[in-house]
C-alpha atoms as a PDB file:
ATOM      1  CA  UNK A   1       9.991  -9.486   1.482  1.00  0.00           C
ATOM      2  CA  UNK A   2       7.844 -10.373   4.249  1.00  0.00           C
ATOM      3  CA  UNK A   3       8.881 -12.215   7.625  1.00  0.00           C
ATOM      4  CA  UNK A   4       8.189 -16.042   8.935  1.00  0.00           C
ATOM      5  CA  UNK A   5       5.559 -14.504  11.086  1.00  0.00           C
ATOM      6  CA  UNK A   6       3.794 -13.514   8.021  1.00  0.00           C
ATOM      7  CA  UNK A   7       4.279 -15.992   5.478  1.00  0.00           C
ATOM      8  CA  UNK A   8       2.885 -18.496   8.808  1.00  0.00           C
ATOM      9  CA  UNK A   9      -0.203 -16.966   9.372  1.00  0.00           C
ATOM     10  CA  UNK A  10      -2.741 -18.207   6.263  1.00  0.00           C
ATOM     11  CA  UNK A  11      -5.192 -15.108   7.674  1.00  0.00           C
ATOM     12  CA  UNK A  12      -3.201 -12.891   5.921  1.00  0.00           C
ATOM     13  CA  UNK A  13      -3.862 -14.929   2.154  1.00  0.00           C
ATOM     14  CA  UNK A  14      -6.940 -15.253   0.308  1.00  0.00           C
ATOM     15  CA  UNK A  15      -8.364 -18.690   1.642  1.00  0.00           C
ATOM     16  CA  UNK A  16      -8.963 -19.463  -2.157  1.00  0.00           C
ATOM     17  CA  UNK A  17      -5.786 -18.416  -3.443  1.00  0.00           C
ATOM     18  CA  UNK A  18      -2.845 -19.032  -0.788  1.00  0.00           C
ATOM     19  CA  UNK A  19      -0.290 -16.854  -2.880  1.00  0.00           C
ATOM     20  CA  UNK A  20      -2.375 -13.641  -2.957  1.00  0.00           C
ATOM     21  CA  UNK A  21      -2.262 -11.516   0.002  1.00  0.00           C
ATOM     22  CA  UNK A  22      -5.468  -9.619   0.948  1.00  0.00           C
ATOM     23  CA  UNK A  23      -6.697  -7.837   3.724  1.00  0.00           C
ATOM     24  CA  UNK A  24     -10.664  -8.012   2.810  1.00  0.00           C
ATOM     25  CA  UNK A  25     -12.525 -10.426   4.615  1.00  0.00           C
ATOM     26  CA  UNK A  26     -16.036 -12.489   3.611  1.00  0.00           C
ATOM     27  CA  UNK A  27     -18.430 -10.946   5.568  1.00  0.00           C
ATOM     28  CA  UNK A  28     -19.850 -13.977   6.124  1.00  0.00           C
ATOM     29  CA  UNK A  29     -17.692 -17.055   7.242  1.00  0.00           C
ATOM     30  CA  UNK A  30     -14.738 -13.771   8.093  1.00  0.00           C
ATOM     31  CA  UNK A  31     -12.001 -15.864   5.756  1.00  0.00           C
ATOM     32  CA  UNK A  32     -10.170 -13.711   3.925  1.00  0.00           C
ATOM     33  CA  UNK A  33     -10.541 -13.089   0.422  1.00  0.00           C
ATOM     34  CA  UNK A  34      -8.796 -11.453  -2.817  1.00  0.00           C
ATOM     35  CA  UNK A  35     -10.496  -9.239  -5.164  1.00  0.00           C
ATOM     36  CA  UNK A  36     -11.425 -11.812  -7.813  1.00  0.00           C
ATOM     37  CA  UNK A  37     -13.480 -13.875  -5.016  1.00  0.00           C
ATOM     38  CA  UNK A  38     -14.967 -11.121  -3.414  1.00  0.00           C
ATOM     39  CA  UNK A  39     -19.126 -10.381  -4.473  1.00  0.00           C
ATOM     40  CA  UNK A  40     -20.561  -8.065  -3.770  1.00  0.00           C
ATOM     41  CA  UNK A  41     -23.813  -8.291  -1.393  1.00  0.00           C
ATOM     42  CA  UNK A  42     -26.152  -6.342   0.791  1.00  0.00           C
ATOM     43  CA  UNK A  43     -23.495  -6.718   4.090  1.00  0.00           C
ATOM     44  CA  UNK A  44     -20.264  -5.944   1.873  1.00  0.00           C
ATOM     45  CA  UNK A  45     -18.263  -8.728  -0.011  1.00  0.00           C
ATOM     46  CA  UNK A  46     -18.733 -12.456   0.200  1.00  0.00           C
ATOM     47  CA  UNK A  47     -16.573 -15.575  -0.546  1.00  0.00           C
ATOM     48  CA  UNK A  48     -18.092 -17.921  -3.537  1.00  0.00           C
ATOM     49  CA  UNK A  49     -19.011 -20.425  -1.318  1.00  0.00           C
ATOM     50  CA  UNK A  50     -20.994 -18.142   0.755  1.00  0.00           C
ATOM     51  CA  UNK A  51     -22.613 -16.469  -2.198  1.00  0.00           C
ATOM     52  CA  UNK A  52     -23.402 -20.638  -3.470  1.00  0.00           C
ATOM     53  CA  UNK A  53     -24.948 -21.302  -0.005  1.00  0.00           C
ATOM     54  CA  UNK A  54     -27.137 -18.060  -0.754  1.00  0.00           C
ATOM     55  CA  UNK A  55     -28.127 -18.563  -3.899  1.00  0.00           C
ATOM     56  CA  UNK A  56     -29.335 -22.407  -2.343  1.00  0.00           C
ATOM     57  CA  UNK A  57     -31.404 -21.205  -0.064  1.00  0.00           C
ATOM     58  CA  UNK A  58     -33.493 -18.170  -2.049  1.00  0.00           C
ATOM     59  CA  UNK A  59     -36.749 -18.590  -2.205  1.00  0.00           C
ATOM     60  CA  UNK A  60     -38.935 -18.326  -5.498  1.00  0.00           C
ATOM     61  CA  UNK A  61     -39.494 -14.836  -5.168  1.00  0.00           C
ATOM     62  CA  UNK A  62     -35.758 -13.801  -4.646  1.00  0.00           C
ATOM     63  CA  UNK A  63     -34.920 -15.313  -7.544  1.00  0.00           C
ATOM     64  CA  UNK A  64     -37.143 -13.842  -9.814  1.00  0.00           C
ATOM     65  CA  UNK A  65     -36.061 -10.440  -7.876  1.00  0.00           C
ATOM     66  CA  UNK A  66     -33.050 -11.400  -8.776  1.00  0.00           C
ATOM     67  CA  UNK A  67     -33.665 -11.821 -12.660  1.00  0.00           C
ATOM     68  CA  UNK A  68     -35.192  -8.746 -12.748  1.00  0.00           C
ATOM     69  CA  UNK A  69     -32.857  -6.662 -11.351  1.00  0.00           C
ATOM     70  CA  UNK A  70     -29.950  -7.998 -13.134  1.00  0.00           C
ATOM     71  CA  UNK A  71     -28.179  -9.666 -10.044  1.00  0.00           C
ATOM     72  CA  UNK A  72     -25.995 -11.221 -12.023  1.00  0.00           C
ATOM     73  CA  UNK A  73     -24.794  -8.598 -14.316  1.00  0.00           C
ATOM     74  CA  UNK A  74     -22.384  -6.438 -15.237  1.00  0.00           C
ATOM     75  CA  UNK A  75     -22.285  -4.597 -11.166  1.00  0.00           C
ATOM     76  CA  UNK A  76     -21.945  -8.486  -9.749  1.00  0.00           C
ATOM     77  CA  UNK A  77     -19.133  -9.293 -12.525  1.00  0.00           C
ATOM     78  CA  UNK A  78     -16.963  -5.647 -12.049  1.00  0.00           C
ATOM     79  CA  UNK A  79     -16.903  -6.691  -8.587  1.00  0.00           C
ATOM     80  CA  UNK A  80     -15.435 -10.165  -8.846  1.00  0.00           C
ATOM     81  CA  UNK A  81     -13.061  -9.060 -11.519  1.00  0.00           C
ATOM     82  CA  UNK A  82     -10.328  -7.764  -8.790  1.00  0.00           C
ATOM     83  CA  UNK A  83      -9.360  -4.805 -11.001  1.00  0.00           C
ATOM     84  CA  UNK A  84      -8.348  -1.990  -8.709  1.00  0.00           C
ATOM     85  CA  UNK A  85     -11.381   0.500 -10.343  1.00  0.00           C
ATOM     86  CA  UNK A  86     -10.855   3.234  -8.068  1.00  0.00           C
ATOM     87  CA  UNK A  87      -7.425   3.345  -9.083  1.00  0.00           C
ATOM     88  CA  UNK A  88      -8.017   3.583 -12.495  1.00  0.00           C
ATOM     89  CA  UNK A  89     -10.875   5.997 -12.314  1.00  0.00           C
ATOM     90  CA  UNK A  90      -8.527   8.024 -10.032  1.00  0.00           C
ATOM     91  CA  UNK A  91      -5.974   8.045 -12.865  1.00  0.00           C
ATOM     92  CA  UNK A  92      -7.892   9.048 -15.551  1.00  0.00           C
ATOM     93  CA  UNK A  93      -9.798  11.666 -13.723  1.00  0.00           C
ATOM     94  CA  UNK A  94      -7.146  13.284 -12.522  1.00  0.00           C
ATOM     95  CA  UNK A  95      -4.223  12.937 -15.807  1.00  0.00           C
ATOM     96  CA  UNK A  96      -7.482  14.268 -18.042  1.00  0.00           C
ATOM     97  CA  UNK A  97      -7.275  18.056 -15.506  1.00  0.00           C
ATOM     98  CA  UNK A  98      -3.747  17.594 -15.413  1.00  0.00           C
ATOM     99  CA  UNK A  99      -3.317  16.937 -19.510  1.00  0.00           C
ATOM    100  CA  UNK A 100      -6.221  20.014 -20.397  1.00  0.00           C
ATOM    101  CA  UNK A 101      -4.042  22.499 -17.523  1.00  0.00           C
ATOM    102  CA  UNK A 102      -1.231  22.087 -20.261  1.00  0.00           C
ATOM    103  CA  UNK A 103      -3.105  23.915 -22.912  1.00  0.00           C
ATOM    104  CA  UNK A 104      -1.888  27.184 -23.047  1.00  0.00           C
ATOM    105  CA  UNK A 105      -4.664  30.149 -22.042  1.00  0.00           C
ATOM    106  CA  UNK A 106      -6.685  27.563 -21.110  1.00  0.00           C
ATOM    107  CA  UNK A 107      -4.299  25.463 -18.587  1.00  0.00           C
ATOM    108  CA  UNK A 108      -3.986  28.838 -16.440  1.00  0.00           C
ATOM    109  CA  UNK A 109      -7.782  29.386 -15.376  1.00  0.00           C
ATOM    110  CA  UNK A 110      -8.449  25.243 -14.433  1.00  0.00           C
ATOM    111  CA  UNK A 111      -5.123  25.673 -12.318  1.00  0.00           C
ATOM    112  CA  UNK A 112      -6.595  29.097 -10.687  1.00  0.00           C
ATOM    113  CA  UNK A 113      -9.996  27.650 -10.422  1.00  0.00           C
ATOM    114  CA  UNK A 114      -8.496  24.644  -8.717  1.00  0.00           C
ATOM    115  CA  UNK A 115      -5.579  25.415  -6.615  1.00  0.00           C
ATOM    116  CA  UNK A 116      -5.524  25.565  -2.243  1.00  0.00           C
ATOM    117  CA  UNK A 117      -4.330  28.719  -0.797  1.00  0.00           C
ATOM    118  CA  UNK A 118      -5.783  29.301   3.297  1.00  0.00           C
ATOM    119  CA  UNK A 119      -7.252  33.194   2.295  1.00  0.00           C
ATOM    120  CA  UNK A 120     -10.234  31.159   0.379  1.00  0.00           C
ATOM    121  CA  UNK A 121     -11.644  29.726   3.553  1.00  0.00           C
ATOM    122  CA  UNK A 122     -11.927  33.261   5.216  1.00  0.00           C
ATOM    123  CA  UNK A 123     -13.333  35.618   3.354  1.00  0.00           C
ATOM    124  CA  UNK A 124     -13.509  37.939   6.153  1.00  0.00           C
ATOM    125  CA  UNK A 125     -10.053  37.921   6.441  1.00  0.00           C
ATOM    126  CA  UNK A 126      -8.764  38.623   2.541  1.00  0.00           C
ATOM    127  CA  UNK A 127     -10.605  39.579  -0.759  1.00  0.00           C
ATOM    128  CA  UNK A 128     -11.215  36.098  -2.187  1.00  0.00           C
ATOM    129  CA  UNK A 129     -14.572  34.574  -1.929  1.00  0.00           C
ATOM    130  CA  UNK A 130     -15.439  31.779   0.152  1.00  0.00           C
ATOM    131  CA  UNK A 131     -14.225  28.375  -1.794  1.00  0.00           C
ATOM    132  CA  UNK A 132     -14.311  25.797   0.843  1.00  0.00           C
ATOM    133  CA  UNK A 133     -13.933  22.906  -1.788  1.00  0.00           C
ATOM    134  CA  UNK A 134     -10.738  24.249  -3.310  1.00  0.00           C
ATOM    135  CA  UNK A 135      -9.532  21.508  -0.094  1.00  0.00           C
ATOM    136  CA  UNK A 136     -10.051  18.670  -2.559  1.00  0.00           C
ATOM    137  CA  UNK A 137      -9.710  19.741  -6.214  1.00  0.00           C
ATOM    138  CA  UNK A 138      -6.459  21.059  -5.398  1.00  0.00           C
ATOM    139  CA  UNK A 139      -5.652  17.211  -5.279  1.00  0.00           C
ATOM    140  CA  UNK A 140      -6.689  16.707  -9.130  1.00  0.00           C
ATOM    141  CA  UNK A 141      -4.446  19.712 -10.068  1.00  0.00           C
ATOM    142  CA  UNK A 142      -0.970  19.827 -11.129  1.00  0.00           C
ATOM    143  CA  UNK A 143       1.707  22.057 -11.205  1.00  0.00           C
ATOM    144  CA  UNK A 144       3.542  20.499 -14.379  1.00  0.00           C
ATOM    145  CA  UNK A 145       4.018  17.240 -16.564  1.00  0.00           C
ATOM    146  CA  UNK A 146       6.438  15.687 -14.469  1.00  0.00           C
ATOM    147  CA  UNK A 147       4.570  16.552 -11.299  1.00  0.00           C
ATOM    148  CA  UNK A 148       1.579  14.832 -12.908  1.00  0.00           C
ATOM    149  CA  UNK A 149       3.679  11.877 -14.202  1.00  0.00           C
ATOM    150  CA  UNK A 150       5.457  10.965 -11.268  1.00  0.00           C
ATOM    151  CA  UNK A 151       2.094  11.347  -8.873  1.00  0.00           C
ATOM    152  CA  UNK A 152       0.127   9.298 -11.080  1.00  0.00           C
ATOM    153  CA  UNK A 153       3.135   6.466 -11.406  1.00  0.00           C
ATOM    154  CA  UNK A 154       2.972   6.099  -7.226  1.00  0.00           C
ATOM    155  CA  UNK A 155      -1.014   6.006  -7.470  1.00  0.00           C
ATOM    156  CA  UNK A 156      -0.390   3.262  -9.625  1.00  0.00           C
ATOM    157  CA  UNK A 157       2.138   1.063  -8.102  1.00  0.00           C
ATOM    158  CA  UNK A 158       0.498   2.003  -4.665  1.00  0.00           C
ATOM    159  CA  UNK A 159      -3.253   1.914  -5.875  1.00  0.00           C
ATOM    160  CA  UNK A 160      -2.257  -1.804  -7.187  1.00  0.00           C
ATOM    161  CA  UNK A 161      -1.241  -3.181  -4.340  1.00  0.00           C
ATOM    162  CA  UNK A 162      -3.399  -0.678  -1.326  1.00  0.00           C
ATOM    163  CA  UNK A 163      -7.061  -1.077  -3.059  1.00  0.00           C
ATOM    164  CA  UNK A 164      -7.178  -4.959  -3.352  1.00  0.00           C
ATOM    165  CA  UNK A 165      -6.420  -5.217   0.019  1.00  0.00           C
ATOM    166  CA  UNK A 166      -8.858  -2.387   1.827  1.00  0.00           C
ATOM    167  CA  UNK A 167     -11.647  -2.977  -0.735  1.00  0.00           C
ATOM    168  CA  UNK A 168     -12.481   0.176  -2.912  1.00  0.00           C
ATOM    169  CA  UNK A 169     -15.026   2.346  -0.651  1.00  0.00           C
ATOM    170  CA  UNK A 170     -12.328   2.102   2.070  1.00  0.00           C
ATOM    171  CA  UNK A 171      -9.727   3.279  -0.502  1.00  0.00           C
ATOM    172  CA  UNK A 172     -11.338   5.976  -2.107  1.00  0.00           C
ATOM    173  CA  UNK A 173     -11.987   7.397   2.002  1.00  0.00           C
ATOM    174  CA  UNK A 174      -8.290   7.199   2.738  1.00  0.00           C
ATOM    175  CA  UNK A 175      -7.176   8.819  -0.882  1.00  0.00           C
ATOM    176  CA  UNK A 176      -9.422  11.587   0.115  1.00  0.00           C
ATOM    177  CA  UNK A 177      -9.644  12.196   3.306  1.00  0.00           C
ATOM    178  CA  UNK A 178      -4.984  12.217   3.046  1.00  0.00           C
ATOM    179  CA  UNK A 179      -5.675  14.655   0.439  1.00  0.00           C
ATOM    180  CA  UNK A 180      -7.886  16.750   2.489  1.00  0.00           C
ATOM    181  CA  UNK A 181      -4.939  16.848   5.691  1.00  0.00           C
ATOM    182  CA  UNK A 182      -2.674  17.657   3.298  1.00  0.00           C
ATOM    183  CA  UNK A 183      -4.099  20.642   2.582  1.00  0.00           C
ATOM    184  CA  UNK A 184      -5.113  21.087   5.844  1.00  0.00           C
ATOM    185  CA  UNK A 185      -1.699  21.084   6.984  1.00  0.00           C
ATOM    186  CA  UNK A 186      -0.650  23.398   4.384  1.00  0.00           C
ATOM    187  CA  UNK A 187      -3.544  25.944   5.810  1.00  0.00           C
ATOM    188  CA  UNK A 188      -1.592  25.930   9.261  1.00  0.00           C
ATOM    189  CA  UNK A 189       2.012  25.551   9.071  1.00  0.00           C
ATOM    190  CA  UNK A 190       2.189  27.821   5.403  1.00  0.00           C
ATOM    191  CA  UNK A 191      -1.359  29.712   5.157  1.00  0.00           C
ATOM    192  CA  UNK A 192      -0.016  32.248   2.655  1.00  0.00           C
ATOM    193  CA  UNK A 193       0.833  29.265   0.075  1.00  0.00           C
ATOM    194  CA  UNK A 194      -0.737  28.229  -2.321  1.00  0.00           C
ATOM    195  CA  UNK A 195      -0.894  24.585  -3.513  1.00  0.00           C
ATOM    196  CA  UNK A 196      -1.968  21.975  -6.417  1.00  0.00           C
ATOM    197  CA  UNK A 197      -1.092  18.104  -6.510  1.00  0.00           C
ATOM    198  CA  UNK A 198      -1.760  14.702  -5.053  1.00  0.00           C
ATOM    199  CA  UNK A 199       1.035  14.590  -2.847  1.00  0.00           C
ATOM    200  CA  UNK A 200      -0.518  14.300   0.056  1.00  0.00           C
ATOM    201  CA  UNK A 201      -3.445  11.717  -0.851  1.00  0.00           C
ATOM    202  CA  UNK A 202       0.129   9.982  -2.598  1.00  0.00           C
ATOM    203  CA  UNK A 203       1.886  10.108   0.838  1.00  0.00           C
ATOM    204  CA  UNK A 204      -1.359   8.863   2.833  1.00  0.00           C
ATOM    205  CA  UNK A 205      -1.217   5.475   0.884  1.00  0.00           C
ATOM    206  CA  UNK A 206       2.370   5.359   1.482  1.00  0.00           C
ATOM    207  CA  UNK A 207       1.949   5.464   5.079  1.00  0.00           C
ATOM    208  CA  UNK A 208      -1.096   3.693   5.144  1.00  0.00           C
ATOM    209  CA  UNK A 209       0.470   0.361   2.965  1.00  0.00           C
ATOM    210  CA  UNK A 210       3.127   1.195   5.906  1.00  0.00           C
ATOM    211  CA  UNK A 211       0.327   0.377   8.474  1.00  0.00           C
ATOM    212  CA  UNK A 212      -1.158  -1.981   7.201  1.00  0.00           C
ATOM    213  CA  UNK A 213       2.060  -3.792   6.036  1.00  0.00           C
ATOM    214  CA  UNK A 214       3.043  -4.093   9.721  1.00  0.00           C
ATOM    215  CA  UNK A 215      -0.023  -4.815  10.915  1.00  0.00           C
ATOM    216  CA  UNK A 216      -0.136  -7.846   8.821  1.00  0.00           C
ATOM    217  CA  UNK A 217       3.405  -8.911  10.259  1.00  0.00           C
ATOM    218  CA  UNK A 218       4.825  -7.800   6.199  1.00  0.00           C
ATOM    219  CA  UNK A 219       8.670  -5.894   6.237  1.00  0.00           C
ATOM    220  CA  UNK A 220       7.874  -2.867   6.124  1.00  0.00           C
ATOM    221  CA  UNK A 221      12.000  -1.706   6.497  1.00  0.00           C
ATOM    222  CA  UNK A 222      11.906  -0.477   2.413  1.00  0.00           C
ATOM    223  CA  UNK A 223       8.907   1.223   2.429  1.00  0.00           C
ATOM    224  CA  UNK A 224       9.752   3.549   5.469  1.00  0.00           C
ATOM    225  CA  UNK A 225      12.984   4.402   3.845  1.00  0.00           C
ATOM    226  CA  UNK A 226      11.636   5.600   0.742  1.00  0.00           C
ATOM    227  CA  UNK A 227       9.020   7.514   2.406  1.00  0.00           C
ATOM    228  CA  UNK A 228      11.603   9.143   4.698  1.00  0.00           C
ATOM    229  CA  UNK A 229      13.726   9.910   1.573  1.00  0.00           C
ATOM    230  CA  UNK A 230      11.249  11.568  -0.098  1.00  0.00           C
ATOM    231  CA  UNK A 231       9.837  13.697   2.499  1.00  0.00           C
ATOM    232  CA  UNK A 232      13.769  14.807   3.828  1.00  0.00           C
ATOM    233  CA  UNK A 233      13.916  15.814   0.196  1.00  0.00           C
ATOM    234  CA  UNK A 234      10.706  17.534   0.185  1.00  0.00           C
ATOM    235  CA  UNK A 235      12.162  19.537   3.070  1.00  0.00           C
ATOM    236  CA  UNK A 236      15.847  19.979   2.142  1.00  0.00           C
ATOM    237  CA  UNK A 237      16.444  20.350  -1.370  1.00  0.00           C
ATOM    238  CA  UNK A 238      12.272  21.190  -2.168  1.00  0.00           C
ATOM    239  CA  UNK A 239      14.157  24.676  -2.638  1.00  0.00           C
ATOM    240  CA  UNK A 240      10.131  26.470  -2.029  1.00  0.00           C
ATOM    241  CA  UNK A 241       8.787  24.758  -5.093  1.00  0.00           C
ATOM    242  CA  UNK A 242       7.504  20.960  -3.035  1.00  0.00           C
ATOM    243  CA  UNK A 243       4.671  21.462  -0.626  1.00  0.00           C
ATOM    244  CA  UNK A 244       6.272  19.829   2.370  1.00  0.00           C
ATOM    245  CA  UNK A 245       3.516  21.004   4.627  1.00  0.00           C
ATOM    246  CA  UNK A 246       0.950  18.675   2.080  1.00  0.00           C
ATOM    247  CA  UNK A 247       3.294  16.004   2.457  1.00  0.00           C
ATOM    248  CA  UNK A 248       3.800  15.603   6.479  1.00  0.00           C
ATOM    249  CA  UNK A 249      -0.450  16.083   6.178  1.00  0.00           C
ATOM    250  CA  UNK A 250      -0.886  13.405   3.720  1.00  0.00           C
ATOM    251  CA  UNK A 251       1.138  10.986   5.931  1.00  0.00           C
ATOM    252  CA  UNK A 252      -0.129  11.732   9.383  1.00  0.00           C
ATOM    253  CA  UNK A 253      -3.884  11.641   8.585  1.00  0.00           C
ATOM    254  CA  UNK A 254      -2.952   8.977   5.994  1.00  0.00           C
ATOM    255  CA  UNK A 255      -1.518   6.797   9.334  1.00  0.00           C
ATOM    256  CA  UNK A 256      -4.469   7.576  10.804  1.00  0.00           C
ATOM    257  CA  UNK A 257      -7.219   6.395   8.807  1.00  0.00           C
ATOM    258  CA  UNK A 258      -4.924   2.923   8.488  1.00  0.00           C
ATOM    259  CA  UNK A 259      -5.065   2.861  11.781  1.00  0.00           C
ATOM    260  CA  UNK A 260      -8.689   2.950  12.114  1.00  0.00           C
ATOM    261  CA  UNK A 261      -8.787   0.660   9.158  1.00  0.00           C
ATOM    262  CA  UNK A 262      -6.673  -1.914  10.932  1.00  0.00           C
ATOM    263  CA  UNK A 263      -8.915  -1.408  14.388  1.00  0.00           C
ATOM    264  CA  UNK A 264     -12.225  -2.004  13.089  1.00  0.00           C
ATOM    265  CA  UNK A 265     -11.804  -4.725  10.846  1.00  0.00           C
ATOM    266  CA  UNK A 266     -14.315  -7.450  11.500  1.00  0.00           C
ATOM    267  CA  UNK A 267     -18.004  -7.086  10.718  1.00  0.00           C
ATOM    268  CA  UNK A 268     -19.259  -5.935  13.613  1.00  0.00           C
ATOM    269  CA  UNK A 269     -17.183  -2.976  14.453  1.00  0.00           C
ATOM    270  CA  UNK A 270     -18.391  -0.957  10.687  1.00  0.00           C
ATOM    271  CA  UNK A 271     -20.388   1.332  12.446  1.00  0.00           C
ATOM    272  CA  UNK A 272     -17.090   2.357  14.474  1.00  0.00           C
ATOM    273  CA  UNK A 273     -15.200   2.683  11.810  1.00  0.00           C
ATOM    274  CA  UNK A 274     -17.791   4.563  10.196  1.00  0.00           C
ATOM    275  CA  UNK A 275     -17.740   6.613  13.154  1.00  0.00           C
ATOM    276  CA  UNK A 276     -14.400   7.233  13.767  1.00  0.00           C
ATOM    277  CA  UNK A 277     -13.756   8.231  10.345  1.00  0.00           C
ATOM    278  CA  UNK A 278     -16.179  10.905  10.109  1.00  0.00           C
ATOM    279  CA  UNK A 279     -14.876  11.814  13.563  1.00  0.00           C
ATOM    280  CA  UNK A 280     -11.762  12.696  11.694  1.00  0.00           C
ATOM    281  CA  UNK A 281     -12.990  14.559   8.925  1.00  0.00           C
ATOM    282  CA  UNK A 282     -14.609  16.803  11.534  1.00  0.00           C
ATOM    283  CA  UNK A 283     -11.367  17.165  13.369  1.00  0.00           C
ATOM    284  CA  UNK A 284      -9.756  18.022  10.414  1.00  0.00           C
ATOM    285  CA  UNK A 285     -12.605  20.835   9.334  1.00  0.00           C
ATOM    286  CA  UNK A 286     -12.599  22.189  13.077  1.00  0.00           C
ATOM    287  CA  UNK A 287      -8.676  22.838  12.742  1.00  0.00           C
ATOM    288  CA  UNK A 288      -8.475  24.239   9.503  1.00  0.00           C
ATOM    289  CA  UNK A 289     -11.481  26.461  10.376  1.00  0.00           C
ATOM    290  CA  UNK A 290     -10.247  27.885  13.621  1.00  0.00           C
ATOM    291  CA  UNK A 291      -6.336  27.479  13.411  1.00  0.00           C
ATOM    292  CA  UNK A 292      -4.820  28.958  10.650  1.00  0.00           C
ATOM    293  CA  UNK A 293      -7.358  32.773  11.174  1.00  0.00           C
ATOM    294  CA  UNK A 294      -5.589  32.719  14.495  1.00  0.00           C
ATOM    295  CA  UNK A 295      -2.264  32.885  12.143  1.00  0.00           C
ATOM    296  CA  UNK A 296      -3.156  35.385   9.981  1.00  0.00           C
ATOM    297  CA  UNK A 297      -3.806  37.666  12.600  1.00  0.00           C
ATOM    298  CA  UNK A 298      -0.957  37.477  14.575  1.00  0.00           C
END
C-alpha cells in the first residue's frame, strides 16, 4: 500500500512506465527511470531518449569507436534488461557454499574456513592467526538448510524489489557493507561468538527498503512490523542459536547507508556519497579494531 502523497508525486515512477516505481534517475534530463530504460553510459544510467539524442549527435569517429568496441552488445543489452543481476549472482554464489557445506567431511572445513569469531582479528590476543576477511565470507556461510533457505528467500523477495530501485553498484555496497556491521557488531557486544549467515546483509535491506520506502512517501507500517518481529524473536526465543548481535548490526549500518543513499541522490552529490560511504566503512574498521581488544581484556 502506499499513501496519496505517494501515488501524487510522478517523481517517484519511471517517467516511461507510470506503474513501475523506481528510485534511479537518468543522469541526464534527472527523470526517473526503471531498470528496463536505464543504459548504461560513461556518467551512470540514461533514459532512451537521452541515449537517442547521443547517439544523434556522435561524430564519425565515435561511431566507428562504437562498432568496435561492441557498444551495443551484450554489456549495453544486460543493462536495459531490468533483471536484478546482483541478486541473482548473490543467490547462486552464496546457495553453491551453502549447498557444498552440506557434504559431510567436507561441509565442516568451508564452515571453519569461513565463519566470524572476534579472536581472528587479534592475533596478539588468542592463538588464531590473523583472518581479517573472515568479516565478509562469514556472510556466504550457513549454519544449516533452513538457515540457507529462508536467507536466500528474503534476498529474493527483498533483492527484487531493493536493486531496481538503487541500481546494482549501490546494492551490492549496502548488501556488503550490512554484512560487514553485522559482524562488526557481533565483535563488540558477543566477541567470544562465533558466527556464519547473511542475516545481517538480510536485515540491512530490510531497513534500508524501510528508508527508502519512507523517503519516497511509500507505507512503510508492514515492513517495520515484520522487522521488529523478527529481531524480538532473534532476542527472545533465539534460545543462543540466532546471532542477534549480527542482526541489530545489519539494520543500523543497513539504515545508514539508505540514508546516505537517500541524501546524495542527484548527480552532482556522487562524490559525497562516495565519500561518505567509505567514511563508514572506515568507521566500522576503526571500531571493530580498537573496541572489542578493550573487551577481551577486561
Amino acid at each position: 500500500m502506499t499513501t496519496p502523497e505517494f501515488t501524487s508525486n510522478r517523481d517517484n515512477f519511471c517517467y516511461r512506465h507510470p506503474d513501475r516505481q523506481s528510485f534511479v534517475l537518468c543522469q541526464r534530463c534527472m527523470r526517473t527511470i526503471c531498470p528496463e530504460c536505464q543504459t548504461q553510459a560513461a556518467v551512470g544510467v540514461i533514459c532512451p531518449e537521452c541515449m537517442n539524442a547521443d547517439k544523434k549527435n556522435r561524430t564519425p569517429a565515435q561511431k566507428k569507436a562504437a562498432r568496435r568496441w561492441g557498444g551495443n552488445g551484450a554489456t549495453m543489452a544486460m543493462a536495459r534488461s531490468g533483471k536484478p543481476v546482483v541478486t541473482y549472482a548473490l543467490l547462486a554464489v552464496t546457495s553453491f557454499i551453502g549447498l557444498v557445506q552440506l557434504i559431510p567431511g567436507i561441509g565442516e572445513q568451508i564452515t571453519g574456513q569461513m565463519l566470524f569469531a572476534a579472536p581472528y582479528l587479534y592475533p596478539n590476543l588468542s592463538p588464531l592467526p590473523f583472518e581479517p576477511w573472515r568479516l565478509l565470507t562469514a556472510v556466504f556461510a550457513h549454519g544449516s538448510f533452513i538457515h540457507l533457505a529462508l536467507n536466500m528467500l528474503a534476498l529474493w523477495m527483498l533483492g527484487q524489489s531493493l536493486e531496481p530501485m538503487l541500481g546494482r553498484v549501490r546494492f551490492l555496497a549496502l548488501y556488503l557493507i550490512s554484512g560487514l556491521g553485522g559482524s562488526v557488531m557481533v565483535a563488540v557486544l558477543a566477541p567470544l561468538t562465533s558466527t556464519v549467515g547473511a542475516s545481517g546483509a538480510i536485515f540491512g535491506m530490510m531497513a534500508a527498503l524501510l528508508i527508502v520506502g519512507r523517503h519516497l512517501g511509500a507505507n512503510v507500517t508492514g515492513l517495520l512490523v515484520i522487522l521488529g518481529i523478527n529481531f524480538v524473536y532473534g532476542l527472545v526465543f533465539g534460545g543462543g542459536r540466532i546471532s542477534w548481535q549480527a542482526h541489530l548490526g545489519g539494520v543500523v549500518i543497513g539504515a545508514l547507508v539508505a540514508f546516505i543513499y537517500v541524501k546524495t541522490k542527484r548527480r552532482d552529490q556522487r562524490t559525497l556519497q562516495i565519500v561518505l560511504l567509505s567514511a563508514l566503512v572506515v568507521l566500522l574498521i576503526v571500531v571493530v579494531a580498537f573496541v572489542p581488544p578493550l573487551i577481551l581484556l577486561s
